[in-house]
N, C-alpha and C. Protein backbone atom coordinates (compact mmCIF):
# COMPACT_ATOMS: atom_id res chain seq x y z
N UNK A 1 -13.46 13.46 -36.41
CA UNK A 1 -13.83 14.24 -35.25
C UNK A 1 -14.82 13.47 -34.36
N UNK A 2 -15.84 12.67 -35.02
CA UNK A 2 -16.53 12.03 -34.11
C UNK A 2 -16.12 10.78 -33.15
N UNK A 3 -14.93 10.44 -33.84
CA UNK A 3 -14.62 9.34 -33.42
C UNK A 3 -13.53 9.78 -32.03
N UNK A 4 -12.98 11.05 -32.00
CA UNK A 4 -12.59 11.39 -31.14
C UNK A 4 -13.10 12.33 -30.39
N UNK A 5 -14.23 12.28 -30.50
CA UNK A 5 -15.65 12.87 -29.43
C UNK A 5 -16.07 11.46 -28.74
N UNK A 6 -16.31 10.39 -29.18
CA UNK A 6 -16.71 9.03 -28.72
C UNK A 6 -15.39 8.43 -28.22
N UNK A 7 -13.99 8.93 -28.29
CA UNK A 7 -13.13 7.41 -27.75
C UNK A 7 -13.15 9.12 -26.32
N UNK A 8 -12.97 10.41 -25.95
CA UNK A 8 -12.90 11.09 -25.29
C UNK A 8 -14.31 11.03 -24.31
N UNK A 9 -15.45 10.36 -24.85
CA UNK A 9 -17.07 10.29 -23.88
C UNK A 9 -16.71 8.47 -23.12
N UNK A 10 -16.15 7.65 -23.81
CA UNK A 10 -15.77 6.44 -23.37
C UNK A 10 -14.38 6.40 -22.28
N UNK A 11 -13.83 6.99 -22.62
CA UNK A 11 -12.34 6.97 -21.46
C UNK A 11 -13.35 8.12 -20.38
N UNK A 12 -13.81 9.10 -20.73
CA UNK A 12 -14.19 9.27 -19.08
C UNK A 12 -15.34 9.04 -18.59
N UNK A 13 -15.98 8.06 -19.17
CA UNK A 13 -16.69 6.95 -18.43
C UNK A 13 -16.13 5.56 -18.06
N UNK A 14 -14.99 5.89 -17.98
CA UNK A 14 -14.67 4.12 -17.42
C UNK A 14 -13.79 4.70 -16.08
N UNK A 15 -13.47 5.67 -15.76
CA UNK A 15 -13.46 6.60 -14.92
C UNK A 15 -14.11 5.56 -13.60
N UNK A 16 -13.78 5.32 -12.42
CA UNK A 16 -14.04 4.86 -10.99
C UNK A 16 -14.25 5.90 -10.17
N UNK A 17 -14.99 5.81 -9.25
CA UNK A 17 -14.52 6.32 -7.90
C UNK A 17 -13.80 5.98 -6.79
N UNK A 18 -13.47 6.07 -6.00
CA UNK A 18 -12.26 5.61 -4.83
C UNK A 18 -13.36 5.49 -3.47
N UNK A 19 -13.27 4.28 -3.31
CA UNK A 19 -13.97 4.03 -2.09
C UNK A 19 -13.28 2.99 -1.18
N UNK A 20 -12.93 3.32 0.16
CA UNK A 20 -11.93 2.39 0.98
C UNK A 20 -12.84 1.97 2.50
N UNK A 21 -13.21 0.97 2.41
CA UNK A 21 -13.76 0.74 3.37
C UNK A 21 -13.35 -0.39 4.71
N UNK A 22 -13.01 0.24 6.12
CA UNK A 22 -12.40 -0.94 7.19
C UNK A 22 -13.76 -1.18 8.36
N UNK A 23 -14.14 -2.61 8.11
CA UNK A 23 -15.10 -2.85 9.59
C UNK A 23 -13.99 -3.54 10.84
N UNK A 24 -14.17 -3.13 11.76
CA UNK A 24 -14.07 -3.87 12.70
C UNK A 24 -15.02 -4.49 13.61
N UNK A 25 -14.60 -5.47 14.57
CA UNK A 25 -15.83 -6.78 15.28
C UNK A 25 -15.80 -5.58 16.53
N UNK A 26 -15.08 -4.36 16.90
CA UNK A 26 -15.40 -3.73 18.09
C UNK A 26 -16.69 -2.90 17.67
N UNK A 27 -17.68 -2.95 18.89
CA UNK A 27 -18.72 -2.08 18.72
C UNK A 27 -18.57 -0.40 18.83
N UNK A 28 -19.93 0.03 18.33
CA UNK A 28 -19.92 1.06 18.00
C UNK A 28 -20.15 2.26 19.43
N UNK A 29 -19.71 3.20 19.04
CA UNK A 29 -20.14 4.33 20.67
C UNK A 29 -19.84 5.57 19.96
N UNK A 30 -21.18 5.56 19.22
CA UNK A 30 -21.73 7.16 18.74
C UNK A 30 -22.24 7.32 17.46
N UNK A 31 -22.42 8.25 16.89
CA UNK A 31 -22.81 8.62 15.86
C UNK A 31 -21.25 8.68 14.35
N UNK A 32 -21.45 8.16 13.43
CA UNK A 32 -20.53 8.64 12.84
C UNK A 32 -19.95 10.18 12.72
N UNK A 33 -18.81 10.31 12.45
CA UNK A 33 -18.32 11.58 12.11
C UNK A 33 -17.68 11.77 11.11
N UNK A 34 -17.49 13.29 10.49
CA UNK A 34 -16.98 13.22 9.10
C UNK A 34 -16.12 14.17 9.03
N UNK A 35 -14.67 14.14 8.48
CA UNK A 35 -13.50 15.01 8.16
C UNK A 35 -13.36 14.69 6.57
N UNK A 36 -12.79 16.38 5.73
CA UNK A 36 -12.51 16.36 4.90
C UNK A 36 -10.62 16.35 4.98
N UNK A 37 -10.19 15.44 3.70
CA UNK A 37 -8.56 15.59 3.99
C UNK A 37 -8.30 15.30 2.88
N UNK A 38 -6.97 14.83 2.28
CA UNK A 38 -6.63 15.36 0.84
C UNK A 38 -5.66 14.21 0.86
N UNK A 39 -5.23 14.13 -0.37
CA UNK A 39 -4.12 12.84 -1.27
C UNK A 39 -3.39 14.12 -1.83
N UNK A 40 -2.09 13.82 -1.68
CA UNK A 40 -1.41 14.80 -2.33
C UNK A 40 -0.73 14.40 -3.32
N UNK A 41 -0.26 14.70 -4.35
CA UNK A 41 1.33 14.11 -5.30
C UNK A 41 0.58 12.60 -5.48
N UNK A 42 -0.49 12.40 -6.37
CA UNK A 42 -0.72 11.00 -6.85
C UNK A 42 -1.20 9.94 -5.49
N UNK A 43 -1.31 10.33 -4.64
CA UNK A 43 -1.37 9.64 -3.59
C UNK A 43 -0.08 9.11 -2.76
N UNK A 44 0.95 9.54 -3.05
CA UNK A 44 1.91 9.57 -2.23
C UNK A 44 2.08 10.09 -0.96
N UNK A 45 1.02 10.96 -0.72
CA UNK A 45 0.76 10.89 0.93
C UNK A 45 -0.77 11.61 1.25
N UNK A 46 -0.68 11.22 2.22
CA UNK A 46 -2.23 12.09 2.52
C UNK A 46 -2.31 13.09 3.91
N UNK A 47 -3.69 13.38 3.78
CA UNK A 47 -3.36 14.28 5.23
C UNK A 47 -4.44 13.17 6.45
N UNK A 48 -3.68 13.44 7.63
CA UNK A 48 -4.34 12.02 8.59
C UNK A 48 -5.01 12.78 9.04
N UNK A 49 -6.89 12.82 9.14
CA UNK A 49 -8.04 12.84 9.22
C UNK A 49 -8.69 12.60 10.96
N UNK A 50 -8.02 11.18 11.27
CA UNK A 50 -8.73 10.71 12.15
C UNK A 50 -7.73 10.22 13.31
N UNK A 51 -6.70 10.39 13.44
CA UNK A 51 -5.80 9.89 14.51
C UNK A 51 -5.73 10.77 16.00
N UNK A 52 -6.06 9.80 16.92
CA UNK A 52 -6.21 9.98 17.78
C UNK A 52 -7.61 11.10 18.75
N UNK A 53 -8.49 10.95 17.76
CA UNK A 53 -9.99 11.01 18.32
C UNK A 53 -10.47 10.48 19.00
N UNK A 54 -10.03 9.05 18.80
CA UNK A 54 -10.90 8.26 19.77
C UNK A 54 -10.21 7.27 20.35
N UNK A 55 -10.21 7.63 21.91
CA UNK A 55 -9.66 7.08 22.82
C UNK A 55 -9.33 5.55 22.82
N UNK A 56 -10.46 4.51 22.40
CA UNK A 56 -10.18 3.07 22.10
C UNK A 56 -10.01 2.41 20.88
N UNK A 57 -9.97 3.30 19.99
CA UNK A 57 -9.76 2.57 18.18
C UNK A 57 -11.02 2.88 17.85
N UNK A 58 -11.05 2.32 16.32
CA UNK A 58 -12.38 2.56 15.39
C UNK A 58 -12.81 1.74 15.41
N UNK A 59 -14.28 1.79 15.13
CA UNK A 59 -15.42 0.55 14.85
C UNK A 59 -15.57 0.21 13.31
N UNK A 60 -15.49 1.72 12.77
CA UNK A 60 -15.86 1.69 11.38
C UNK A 60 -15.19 2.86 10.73
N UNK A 61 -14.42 2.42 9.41
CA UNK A 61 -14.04 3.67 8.65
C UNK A 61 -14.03 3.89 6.93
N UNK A 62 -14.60 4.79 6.55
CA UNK A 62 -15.03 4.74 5.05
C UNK A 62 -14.38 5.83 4.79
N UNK A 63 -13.50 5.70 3.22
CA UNK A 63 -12.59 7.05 3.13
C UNK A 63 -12.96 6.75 1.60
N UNK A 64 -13.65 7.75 0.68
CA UNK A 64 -13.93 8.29 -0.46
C UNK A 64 -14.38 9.78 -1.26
N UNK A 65 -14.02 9.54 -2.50
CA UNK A 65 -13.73 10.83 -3.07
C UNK A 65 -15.17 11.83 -3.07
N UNK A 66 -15.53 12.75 -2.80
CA UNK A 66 -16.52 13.13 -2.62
C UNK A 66 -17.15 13.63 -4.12
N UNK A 67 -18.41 13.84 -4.83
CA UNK A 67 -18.59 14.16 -5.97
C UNK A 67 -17.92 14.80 -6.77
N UNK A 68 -17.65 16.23 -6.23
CA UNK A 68 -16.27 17.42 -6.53
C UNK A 68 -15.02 16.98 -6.66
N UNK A 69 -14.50 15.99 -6.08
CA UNK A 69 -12.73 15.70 -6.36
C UNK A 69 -12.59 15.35 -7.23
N UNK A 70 -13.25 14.91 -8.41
CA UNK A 70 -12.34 14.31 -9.60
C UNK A 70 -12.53 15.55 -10.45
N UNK A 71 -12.94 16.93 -10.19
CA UNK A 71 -12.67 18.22 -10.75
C UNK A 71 -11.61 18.61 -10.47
N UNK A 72 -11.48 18.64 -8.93
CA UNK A 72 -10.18 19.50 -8.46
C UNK A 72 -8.77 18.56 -8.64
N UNK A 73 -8.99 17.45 -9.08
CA UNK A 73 -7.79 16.26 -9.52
C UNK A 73 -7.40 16.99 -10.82
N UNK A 74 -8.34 16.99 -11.62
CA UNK A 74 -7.69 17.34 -13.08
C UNK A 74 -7.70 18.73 -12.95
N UNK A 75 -8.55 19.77 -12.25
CA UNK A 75 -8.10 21.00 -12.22
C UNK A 75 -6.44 21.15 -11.63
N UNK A 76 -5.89 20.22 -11.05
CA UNK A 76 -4.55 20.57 -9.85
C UNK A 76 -3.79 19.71 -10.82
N UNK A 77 -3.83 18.69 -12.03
CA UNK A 77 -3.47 17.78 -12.64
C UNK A 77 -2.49 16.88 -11.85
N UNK A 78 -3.59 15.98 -10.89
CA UNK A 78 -3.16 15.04 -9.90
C UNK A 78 -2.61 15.38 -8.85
N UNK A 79 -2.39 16.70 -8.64
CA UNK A 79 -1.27 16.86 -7.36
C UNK A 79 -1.89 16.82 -6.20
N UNK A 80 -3.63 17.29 -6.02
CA UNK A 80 -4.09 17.02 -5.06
C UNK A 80 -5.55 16.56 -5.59
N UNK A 81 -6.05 15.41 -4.35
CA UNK A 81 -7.20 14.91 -4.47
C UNK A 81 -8.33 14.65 -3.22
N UNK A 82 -9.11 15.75 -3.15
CA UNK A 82 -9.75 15.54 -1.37
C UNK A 82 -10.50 14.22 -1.55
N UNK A 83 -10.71 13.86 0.04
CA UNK A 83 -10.81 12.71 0.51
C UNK A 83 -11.98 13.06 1.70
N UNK A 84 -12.84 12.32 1.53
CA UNK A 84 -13.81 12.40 2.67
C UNK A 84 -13.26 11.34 3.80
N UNK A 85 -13.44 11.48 5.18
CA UNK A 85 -13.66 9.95 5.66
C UNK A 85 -14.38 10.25 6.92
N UNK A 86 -15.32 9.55 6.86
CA UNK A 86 -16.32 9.03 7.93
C UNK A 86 -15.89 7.73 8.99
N UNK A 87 -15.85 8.52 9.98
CA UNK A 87 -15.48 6.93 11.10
C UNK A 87 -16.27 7.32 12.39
N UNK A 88 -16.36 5.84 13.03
CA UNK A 88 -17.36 5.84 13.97
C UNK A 88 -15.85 5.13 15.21
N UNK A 89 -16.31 5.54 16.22
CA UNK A 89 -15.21 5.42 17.29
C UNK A 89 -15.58 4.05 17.77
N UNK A 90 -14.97 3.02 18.52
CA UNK A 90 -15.32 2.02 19.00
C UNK A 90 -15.42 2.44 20.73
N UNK A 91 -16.47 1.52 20.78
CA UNK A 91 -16.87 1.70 22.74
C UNK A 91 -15.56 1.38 23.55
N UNK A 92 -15.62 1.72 24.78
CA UNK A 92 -14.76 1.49 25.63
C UNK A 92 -15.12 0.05 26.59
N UNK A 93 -14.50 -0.68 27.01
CA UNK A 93 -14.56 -1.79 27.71
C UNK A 93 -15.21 -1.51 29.24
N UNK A 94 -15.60 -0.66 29.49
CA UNK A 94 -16.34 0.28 31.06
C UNK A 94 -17.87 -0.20 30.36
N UNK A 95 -17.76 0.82 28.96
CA UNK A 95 -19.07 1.16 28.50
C UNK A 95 -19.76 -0.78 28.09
N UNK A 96 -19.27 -1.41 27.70
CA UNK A 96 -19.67 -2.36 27.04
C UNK A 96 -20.39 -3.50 27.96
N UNK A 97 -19.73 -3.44 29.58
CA UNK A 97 -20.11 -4.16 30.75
C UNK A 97 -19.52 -5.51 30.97
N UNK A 98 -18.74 -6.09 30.02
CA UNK A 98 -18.32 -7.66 30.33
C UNK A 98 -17.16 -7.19 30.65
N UNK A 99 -16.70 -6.21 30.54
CA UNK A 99 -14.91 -5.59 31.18
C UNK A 99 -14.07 -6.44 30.02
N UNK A 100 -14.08 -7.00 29.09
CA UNK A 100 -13.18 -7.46 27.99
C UNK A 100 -12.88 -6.05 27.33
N UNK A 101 -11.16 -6.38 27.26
CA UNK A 101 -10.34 -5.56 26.16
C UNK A 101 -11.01 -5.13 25.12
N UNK A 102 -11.42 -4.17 24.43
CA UNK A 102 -11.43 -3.71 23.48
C UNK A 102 -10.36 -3.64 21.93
N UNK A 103 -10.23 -4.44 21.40
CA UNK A 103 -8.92 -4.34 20.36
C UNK A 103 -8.52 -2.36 20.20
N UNK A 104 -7.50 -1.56 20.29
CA UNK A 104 -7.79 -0.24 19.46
C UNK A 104 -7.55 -0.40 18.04
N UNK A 105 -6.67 -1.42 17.48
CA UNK A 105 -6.53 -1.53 16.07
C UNK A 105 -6.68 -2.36 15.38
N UNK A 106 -7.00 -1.69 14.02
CA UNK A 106 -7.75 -3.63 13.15
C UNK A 106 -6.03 -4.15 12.36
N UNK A 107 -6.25 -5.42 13.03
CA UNK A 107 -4.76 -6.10 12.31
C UNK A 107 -4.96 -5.72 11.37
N UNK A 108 -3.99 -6.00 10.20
CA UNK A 108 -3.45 -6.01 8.44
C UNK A 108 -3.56 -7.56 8.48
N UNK A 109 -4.24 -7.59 7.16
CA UNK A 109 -4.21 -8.89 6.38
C UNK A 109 -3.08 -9.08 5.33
């Protein structure tokens, strides 16, 4: 029994959290903001959070599980998993003063 009290305290401590983080080189224009949204079916899809808020693309975006989701994961047994994400909008090329393009999206590597 103890030994399966200790291999059950070790598997959910090796347990991660989910943290996704994108910078971009466009500057910032505002305060961050924060939407809650969800992973559904294992992560096979999610719900989109942040599209089309901000008029010139993002500066900055951080998408992780908030303290509570790895309850409601095993309470739902994986089918759903909320998702925080915080993003900060990128300035507009008016606002910035050299009149250069603003990228709206960060390439893929």
């Amino acid at each position: 029994m103890k030994r399966l009290a200790l291999s059950a305290l070790v598997l959910t401590s090796l347990t991660g959290c989910f943290r996704m983080s994108v910078r971009s080189p466009a500057p910032r224009d505002g305060a961050p903001e924060s939407r809650l949204g969800a992973s559904f079916v294992a992560g096979l899809t999610t719900s989109d959070v942040a599209a089309g808020e901000c008029r010139h693309g993002l500066s900055r975006v951080d998408v992780y599980w908030p303290w509570w989701s790895p309850i409601v994961y095993a309470f739902t047994f994986g089918i759903v998993a909320p998702l925080r994400t915080e993003y900060v909008c990128a300035q507009g090329p008016d606002a910035s003063g050299d009149g250069a393009e603003v990228p709206a999206s960060v390439p893929a590597l």
